[in-house]
PDB file of N, CA and C in Angstrom:
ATOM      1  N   UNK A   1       0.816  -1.195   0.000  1.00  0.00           N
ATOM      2  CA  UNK A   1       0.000   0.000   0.000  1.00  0.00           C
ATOM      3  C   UNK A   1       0.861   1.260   0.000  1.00  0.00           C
ATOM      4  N   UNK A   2       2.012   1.132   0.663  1.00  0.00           N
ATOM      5  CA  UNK A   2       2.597   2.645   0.681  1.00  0.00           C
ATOM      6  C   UNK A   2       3.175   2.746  -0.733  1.00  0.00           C
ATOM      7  N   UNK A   3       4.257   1.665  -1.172  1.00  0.00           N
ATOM      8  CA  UNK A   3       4.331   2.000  -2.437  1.00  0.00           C
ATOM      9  C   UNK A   3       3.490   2.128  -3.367  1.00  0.00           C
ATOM     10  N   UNK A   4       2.224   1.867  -3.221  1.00  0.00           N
ATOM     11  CA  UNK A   4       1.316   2.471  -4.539  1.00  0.00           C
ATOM     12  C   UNK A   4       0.772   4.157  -3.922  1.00  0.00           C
ATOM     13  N   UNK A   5       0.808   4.148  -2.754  1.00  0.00           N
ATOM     14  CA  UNK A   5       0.505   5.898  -2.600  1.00  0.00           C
ATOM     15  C   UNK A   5       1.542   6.639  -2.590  1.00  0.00           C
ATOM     16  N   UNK A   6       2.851   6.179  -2.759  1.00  0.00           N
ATOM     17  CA  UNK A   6       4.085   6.899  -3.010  1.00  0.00           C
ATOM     18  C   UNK A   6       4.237   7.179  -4.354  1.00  0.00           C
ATOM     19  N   UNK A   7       3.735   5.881  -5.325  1.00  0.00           N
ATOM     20  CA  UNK A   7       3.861   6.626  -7.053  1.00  0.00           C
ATOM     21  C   UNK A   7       2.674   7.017  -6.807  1.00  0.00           C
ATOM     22  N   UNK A   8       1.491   7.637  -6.389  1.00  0.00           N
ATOM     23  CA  UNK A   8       0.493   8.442  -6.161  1.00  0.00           C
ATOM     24  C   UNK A   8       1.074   9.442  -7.058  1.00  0.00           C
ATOM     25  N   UNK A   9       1.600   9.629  -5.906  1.00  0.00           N
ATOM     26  CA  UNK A   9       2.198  11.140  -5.257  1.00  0.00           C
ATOM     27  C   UNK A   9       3.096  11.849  -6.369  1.00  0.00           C
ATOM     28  N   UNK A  10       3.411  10.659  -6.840  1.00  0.00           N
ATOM     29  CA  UNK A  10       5.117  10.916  -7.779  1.00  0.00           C
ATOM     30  C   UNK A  10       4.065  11.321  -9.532  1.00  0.00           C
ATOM     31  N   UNK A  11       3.237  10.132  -9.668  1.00  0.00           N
ATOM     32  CA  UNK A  11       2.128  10.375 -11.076  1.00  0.00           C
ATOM     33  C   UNK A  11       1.357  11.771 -10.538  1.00  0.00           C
ATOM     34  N   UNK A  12       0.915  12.317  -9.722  1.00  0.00           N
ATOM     35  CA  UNK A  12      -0.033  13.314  -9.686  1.00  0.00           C
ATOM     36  C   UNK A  12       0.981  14.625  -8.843  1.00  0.00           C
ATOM     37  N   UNK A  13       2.171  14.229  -9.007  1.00  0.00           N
ATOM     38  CA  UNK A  13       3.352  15.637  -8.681  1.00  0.00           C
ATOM     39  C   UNK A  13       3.217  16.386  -9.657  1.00  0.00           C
ATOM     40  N   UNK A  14       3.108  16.361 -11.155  1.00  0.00           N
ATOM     41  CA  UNK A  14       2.308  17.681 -12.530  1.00  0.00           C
ATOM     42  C   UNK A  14       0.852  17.663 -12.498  1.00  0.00           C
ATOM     43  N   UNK A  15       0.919  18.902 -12.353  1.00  0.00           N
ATOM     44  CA  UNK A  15      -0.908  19.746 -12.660  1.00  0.00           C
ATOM     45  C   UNK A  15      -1.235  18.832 -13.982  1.00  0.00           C
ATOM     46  N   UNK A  16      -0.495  19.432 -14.746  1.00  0.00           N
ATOM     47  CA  UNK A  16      -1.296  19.034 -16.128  1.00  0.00           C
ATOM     48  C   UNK A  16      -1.855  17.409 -16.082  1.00  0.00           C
ATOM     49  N   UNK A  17      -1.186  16.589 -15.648  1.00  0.00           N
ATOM     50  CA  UNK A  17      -1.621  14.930 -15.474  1.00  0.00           C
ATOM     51  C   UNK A  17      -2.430  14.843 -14.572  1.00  0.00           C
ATOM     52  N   UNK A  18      -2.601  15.452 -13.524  1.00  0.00           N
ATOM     53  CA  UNK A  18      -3.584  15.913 -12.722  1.00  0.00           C
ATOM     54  C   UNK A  18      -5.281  15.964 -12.923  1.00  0.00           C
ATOM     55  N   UNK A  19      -5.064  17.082 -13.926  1.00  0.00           N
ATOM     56  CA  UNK A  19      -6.044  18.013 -14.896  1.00  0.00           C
ATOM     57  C   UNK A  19      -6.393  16.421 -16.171  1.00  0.00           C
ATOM     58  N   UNK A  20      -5.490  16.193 -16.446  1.00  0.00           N
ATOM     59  CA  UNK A  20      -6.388  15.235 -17.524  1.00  0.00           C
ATOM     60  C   UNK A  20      -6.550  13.779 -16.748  1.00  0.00           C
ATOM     61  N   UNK A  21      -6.234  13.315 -16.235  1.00  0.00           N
ATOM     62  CA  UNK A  21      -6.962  12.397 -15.103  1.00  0.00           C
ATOM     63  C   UNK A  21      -8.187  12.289 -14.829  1.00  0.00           C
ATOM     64  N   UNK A  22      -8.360  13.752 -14.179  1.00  0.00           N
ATOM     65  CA  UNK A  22      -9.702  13.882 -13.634  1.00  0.00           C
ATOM     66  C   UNK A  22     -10.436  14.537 -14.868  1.00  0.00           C
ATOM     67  N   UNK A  23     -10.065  14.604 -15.956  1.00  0.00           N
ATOM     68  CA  UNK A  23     -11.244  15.509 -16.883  1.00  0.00           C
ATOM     69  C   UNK A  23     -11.330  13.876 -17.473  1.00  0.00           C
ATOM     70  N   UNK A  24     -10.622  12.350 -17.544  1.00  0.00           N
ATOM     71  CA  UNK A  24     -10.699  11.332 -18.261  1.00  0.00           C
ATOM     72  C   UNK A  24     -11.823  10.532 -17.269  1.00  0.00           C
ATOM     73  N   UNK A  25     -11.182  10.578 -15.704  1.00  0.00           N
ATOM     74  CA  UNK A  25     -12.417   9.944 -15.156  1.00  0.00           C
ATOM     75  C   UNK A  25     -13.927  10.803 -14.621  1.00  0.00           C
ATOM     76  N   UNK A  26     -13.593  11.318 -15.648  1.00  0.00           N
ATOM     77  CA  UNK A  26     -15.396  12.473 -15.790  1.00  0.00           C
ATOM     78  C   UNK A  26     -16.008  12.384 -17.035  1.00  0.00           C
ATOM     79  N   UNK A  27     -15.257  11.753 -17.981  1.00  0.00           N
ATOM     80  CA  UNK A  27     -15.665  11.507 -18.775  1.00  0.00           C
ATOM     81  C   UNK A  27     -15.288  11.555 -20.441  1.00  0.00           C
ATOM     82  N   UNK A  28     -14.275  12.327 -20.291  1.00  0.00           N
ATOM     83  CA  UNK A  28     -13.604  12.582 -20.939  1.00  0.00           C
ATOM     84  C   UNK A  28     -12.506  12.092 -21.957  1.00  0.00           C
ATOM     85  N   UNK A  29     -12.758  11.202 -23.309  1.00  0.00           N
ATOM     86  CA  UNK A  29     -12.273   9.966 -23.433  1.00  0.00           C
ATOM     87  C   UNK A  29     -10.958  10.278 -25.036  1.00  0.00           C
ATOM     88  N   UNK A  30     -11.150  11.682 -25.175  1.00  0.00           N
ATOM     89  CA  UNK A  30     -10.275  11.510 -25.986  1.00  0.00           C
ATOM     90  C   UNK A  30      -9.230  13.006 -26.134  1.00  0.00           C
ATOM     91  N   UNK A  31      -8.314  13.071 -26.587  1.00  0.00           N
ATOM     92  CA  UNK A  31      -7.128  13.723 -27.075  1.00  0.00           C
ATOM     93  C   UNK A  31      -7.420  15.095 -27.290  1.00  0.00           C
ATOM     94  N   UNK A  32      -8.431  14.871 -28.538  1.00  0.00           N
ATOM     95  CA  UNK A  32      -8.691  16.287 -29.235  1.00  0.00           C
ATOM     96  C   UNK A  32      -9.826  17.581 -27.894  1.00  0.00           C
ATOM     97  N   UNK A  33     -10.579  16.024 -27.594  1.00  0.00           N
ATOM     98  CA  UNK A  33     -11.262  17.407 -26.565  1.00  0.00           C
ATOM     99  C   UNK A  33     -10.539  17.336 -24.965  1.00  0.00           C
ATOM    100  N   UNK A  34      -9.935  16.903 -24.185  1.00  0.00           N
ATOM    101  CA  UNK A  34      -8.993  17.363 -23.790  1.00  0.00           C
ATOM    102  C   UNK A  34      -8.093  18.419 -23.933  1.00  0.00           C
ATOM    103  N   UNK A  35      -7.426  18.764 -25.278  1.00  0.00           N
ATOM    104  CA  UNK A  35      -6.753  19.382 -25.439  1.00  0.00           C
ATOM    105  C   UNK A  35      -7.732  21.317 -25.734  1.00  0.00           C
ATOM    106  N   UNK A  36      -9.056  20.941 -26.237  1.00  0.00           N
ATOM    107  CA  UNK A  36     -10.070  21.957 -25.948  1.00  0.00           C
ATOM    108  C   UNK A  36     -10.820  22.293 -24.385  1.00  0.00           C
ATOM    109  N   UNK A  37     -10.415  21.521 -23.658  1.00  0.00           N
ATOM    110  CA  UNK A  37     -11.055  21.266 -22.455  1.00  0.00           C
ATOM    111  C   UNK A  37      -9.703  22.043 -21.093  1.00  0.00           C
ATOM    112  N   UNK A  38      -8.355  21.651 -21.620  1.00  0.00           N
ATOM    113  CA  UNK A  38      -7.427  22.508 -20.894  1.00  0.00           C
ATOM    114  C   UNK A  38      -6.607  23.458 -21.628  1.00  0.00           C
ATOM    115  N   UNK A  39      -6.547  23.462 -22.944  1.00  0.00           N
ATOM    116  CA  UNK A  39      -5.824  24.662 -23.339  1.00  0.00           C
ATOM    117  C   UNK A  39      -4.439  23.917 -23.543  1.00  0.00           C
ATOM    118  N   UNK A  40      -4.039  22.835 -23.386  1.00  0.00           N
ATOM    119  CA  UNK A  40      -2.533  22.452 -23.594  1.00  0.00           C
ATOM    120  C   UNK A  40      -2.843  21.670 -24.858  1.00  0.00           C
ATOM    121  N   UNK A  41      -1.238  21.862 -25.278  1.00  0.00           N
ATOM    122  CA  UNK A  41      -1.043  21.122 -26.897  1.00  0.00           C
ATOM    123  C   UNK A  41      -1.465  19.868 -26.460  1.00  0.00           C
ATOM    124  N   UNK A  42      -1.385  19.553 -27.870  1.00  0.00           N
ATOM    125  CA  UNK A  42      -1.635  17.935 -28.039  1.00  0.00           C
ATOM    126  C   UNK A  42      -0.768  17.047 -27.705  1.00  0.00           C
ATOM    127  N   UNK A  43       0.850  17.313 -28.344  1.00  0.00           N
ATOM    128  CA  UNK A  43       1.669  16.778 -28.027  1.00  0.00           C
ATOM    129  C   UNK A  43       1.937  16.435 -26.144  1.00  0.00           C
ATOM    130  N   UNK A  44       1.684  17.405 -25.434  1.00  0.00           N
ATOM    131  CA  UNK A  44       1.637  17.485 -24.004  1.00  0.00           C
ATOM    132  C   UNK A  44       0.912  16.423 -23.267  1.00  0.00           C
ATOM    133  N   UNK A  45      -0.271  16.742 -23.610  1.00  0.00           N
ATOM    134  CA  UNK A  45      -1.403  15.920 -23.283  1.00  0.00           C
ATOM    135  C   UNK A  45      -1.657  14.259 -23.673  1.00  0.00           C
ATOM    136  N   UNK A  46      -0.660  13.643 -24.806  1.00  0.00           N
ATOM    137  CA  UNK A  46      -0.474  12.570 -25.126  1.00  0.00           C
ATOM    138  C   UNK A  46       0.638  12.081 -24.424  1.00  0.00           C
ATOM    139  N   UNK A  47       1.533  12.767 -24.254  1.00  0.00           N
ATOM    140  CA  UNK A  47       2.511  12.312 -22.998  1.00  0.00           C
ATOM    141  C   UNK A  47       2.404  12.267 -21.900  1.00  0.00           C
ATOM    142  N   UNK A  48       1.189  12.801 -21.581  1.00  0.00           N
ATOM    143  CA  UNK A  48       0.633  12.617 -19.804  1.00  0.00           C
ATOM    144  C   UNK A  48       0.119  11.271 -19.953  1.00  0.00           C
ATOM    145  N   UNK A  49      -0.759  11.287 -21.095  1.00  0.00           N
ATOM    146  CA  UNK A  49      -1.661  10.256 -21.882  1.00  0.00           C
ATOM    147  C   UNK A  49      -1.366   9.023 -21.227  1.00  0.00           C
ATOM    148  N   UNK A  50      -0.340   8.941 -22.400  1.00  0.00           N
ATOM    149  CA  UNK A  50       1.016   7.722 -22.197  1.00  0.00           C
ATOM    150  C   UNK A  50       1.168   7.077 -21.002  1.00  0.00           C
ATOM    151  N   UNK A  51       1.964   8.296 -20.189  1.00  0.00           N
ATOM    152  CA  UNK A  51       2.492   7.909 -19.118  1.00  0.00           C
ATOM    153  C   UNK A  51       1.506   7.563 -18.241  1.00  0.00           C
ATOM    154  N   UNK A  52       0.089   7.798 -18.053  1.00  0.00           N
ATOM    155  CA  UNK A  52      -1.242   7.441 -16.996  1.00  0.00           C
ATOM    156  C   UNK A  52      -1.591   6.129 -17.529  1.00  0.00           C
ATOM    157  N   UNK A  53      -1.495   5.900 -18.765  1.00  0.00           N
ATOM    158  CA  UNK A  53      -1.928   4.433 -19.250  1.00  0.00           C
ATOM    159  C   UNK A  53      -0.317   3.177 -18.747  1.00  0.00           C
ATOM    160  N   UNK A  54       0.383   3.492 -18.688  1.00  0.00           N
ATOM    161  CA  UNK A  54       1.633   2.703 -18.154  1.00  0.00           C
ATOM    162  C   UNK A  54       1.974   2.400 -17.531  1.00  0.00           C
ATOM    163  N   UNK A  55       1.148   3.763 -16.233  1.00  0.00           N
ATOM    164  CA  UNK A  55       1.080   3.919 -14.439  1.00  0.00           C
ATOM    165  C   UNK A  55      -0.398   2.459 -14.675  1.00  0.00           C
ATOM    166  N   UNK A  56      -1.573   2.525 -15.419  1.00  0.00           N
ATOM    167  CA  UNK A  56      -2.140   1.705 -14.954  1.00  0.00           C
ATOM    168  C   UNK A  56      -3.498   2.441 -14.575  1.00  0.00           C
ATOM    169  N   UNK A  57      -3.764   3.644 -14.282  1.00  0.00           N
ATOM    170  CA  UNK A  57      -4.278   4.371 -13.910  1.00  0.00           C
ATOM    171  C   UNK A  57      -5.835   4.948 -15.322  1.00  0.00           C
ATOM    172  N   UNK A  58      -4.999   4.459 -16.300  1.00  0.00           N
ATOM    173  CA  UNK A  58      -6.302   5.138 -17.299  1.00  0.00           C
ATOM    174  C   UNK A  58      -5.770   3.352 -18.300  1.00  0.00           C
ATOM    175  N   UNK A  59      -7.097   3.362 -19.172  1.00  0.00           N
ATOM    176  CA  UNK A  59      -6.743   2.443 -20.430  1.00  0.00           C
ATOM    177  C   UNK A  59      -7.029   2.632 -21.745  1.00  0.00           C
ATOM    178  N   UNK A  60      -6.605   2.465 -22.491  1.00  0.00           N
ATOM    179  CA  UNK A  60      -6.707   3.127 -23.908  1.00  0.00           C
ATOM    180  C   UNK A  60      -7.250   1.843 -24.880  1.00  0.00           C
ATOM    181  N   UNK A  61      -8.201   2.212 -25.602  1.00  0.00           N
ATOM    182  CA  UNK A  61      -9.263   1.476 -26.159  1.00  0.00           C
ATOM    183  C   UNK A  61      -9.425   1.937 -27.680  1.00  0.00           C
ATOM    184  N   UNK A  62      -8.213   1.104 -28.667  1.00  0.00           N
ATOM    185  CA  UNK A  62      -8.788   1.473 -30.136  1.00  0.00           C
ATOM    186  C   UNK A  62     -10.020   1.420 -30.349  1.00  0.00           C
ATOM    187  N   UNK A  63     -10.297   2.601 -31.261  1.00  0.00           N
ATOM    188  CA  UNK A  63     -11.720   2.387 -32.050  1.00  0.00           C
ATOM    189  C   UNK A  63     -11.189   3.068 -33.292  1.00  0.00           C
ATOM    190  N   UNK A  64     -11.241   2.282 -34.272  1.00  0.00           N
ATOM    191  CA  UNK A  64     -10.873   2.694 -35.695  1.00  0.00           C
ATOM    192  C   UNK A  64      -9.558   3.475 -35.692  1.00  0.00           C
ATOM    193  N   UNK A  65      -9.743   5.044 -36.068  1.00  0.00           N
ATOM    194  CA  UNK A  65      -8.422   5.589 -36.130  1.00  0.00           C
ATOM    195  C   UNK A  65      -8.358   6.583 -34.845  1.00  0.00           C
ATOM    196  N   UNK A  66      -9.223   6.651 -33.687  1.00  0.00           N
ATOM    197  CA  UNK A  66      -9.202   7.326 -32.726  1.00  0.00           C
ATOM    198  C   UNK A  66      -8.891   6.074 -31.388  1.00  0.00           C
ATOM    199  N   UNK A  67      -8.100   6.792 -30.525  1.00  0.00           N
ATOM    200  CA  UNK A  67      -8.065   5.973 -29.235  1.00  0.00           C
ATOM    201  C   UNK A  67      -9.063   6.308 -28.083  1.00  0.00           C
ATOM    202  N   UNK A  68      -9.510   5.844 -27.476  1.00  0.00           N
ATOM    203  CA  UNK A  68     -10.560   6.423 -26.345  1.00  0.00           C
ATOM    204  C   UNK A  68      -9.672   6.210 -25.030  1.00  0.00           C
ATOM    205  N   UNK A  69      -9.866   6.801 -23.984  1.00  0.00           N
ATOM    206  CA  UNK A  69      -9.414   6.290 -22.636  1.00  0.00           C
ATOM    207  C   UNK A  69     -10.513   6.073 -21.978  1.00  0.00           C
ATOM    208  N   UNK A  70      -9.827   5.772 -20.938  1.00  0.00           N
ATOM    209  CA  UNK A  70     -11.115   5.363 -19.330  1.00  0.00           C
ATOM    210  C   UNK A  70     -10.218   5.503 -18.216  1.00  0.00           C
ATOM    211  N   UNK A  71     -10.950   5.618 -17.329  1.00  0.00           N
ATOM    212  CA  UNK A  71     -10.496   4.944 -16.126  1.00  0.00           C
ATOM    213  C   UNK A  71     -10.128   3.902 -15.341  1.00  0.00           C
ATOM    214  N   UNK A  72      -9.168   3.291 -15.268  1.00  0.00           N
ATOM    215  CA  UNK A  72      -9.278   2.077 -15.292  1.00  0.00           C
ATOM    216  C   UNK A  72      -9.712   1.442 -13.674  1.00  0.00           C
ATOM    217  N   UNK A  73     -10.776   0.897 -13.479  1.00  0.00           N
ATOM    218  CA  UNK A  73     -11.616   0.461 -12.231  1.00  0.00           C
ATOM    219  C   UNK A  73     -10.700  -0.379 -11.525  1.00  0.00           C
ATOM    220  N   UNK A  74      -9.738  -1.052 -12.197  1.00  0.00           N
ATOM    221  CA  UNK A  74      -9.019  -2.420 -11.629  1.00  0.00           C
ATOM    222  C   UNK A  74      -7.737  -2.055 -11.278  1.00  0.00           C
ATOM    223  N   UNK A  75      -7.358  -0.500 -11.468  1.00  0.00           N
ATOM    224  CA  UNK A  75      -6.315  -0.301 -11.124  1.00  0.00           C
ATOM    225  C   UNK A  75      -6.444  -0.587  -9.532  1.00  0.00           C
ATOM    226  N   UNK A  76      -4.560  -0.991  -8.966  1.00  0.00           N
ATOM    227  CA  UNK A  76      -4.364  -1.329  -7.833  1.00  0.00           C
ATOM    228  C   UNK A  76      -4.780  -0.631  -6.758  1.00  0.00           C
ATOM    229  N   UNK A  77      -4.623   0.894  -6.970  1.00  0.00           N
ATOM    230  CA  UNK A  77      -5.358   1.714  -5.533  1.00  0.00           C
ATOM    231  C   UNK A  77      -6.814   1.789  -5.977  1.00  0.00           C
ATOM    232  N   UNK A  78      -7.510   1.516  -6.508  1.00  0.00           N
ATOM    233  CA  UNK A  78      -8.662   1.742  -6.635  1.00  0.00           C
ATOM    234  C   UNK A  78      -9.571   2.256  -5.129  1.00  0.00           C
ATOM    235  N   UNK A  79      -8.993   1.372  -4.337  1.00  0.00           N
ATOM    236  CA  UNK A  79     -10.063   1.240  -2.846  1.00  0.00           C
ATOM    237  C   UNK A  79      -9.060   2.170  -1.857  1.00  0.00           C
ATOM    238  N   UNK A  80      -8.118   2.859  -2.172  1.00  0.00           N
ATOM    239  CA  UNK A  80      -7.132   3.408  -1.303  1.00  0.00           C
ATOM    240  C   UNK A  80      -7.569   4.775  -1.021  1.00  0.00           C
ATOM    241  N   UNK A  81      -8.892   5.216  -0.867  1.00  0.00           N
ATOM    242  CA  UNK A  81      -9.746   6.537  -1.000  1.00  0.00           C
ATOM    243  C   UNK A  81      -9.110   7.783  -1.584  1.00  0.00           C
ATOM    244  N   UNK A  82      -7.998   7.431  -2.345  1.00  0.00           N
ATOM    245  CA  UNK A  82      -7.930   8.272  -3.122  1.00  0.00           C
ATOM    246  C   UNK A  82      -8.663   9.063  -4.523  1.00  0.00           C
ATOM    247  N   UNK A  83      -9.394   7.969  -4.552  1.00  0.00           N
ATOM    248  CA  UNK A  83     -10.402   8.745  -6.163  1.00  0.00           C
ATOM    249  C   UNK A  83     -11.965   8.723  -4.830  1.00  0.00           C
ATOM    250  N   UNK A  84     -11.666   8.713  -4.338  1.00  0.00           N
ATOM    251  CA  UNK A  84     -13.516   9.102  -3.192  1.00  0.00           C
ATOM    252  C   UNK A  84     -14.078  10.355  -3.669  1.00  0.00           C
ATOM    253  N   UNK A  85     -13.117  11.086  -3.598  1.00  0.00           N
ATOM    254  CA  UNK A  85     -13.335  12.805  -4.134  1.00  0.00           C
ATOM    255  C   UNK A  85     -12.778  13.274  -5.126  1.00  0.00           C
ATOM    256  N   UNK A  86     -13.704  14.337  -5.578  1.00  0.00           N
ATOM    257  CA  UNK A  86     -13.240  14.905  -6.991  1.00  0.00           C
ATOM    258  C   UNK A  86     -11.776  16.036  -6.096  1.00  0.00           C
ATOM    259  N   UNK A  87     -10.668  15.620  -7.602  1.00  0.00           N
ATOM    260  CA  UNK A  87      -9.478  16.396  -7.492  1.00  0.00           C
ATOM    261  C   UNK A  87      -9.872  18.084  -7.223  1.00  0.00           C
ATOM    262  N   UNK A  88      -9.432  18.920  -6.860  1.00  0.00           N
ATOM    263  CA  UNK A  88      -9.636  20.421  -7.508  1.00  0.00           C
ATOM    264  C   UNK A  88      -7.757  20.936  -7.644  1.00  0.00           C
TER     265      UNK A  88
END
């Protein structure tokens, strides 16, 4: 348990991964509106992308030539009351 709330800490140490986290587990499933939704490039926002799908934390779901994300429910802290409340 501590090491998964220690890379918590370490994945949600940048705003911006922060910010698209919580705009992905609200609903928020793709790239282009994200990137209308915070104002950061694309390129930015696919490297948070990346790196949240690798942590385990989001999952990325081809559909044709667009990727979708989610949240991923089965991630390991799931029950560690860290997602109980919305980020601000």
């Amino acid at each position: 348990m501590w090491k998964v709330s220690t890379l918590l800490i370490i994945w949600f140490g940048n705003s911006f991964r922060l910010q698209i986290f919580t705009k992905i587990r609200a609903g928020i499933d793709q790239v282009k509106r994200l990137e209308k939704e915070l104002a950061v490039s694309q390129p930015t926002i696919s490297h948070h992308v990346r790196l949240l799908t690798e942590y385990g934390l989001i999952t990325a779901t081809k559909q044709g030539r667009e990727t979708k994300y989610s949240y991923n429910n089965t991630f390991a802290c799931h029950n560690c009351l860290v997602f109980t409340s919305d980020f601000k």
